[in-house]
C-alpha atoms as a PDB file:
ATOM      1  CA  UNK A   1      -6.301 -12.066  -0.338  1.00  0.00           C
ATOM      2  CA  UNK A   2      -8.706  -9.270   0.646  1.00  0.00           C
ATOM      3  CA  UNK A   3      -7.718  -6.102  -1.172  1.00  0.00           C
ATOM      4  CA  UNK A   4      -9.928  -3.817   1.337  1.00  0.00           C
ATOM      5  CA  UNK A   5      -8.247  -5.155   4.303  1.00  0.00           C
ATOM      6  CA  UNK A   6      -4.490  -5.124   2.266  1.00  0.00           C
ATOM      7  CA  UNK A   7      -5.431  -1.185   1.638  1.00  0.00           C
ATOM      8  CA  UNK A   8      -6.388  -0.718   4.997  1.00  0.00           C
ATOM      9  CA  UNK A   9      -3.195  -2.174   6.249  1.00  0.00           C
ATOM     10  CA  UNK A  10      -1.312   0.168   4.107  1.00  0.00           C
ATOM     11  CA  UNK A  11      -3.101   3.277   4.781  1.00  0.00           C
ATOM     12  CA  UNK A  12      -2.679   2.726   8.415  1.00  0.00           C
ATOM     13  CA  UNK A  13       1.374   2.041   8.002  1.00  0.00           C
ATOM     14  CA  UNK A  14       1.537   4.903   5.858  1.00  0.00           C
ATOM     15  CA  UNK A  15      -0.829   7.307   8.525  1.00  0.00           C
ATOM     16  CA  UNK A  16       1.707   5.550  11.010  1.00  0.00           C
ATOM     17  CA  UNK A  17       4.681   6.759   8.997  1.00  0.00           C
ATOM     18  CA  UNK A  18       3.268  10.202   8.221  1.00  0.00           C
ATOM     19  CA  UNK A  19       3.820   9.539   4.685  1.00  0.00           C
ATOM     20  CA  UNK A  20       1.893  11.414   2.544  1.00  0.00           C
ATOM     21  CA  UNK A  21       0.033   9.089  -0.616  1.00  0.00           C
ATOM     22  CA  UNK A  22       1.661  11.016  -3.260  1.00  0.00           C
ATOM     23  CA  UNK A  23       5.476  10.078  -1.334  1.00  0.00           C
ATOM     24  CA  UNK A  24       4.558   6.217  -1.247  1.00  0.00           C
ATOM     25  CA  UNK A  25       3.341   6.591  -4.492  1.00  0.00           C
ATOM     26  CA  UNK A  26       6.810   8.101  -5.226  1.00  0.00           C
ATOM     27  CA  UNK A  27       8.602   5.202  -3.861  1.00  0.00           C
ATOM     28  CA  UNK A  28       6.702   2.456  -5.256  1.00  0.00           C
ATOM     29  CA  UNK A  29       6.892   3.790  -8.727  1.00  0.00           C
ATOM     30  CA  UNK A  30       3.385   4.160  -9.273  1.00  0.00           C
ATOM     31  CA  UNK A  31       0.327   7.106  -9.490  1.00  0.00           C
ATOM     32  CA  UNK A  32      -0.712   8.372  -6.595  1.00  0.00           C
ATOM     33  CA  UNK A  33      -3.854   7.256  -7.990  1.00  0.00           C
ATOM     34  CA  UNK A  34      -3.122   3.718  -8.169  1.00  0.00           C
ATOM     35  CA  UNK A  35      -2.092   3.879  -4.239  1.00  0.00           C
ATOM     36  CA  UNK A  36      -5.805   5.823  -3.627  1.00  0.00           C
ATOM     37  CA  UNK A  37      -7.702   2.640  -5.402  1.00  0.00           C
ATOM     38  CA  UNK A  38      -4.974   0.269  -3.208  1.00  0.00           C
ATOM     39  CA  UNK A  39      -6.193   1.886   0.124  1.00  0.00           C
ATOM     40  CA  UNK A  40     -10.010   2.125  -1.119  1.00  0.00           C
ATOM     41  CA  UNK A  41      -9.846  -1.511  -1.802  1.00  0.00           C
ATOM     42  CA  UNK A  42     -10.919  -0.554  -5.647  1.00  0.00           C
ATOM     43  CA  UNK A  43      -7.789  -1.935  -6.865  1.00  0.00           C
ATOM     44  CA  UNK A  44      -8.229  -4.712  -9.547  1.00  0.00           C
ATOM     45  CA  UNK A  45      -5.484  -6.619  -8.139  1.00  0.00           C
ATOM     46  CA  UNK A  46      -2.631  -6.393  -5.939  1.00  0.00           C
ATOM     47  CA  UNK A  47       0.046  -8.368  -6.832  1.00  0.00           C
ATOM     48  CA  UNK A  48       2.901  -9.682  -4.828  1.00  0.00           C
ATOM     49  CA  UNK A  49       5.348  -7.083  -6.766  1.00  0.00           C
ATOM     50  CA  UNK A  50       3.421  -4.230  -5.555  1.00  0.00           C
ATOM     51  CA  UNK A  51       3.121  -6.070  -2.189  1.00  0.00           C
ATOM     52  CA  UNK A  52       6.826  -6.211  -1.853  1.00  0.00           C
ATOM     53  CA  UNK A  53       6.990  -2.751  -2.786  1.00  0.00           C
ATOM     54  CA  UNK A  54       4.412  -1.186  -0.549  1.00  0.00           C
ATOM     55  CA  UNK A  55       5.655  -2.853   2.235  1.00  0.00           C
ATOM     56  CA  UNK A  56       9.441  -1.982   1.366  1.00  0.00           C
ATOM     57  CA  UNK A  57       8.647   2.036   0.700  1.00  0.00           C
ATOM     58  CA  UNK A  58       6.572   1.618   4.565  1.00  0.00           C
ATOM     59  CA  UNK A  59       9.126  -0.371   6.564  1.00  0.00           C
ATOM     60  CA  UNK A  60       6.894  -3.041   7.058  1.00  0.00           C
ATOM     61  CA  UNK A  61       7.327  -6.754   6.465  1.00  0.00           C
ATOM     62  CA  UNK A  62       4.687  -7.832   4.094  1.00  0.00           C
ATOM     63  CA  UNK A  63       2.645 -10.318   6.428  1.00  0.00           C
ATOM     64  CA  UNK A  64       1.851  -6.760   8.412  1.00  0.00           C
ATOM     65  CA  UNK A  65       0.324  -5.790   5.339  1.00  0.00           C
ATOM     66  CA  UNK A  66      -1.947  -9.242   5.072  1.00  0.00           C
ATOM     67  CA  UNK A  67      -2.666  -9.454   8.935  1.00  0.00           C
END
């Protein structure tokens, strides 16, 4: 799993969605920190929790989010 393409997937969905990072941040229960290192691949790990969270909060199915 490549975490810089993952958090380029997401911050494209959430650009898409005019979401702001704080909002998805909001709606996956996490800082809007943690969603900054998730789209500037400088996450640790993503795991398939957060997956199914980020891609809930964006209206996505996940495999958008691994394409």
């Amino acid at each position: 799993m490549d975490k810089r393409r993952i958090g380029s997937r997401v911050a494209e969905w959430r650009t898409a969605r005019r979401i702001t990072a704080q909002e998805l941040a909001t709606r996956c229960g996490v800082s809007k920190e943690a969603i900054s290192e998730i789209e500037g691949g400088a996450a640790k790990r993503i795991t398939g929790r957060m997956l199914f969270l980020l891609a809930q909060a964006l209206r996505v199915r996940i495999f958008h989010l691994l394409e």
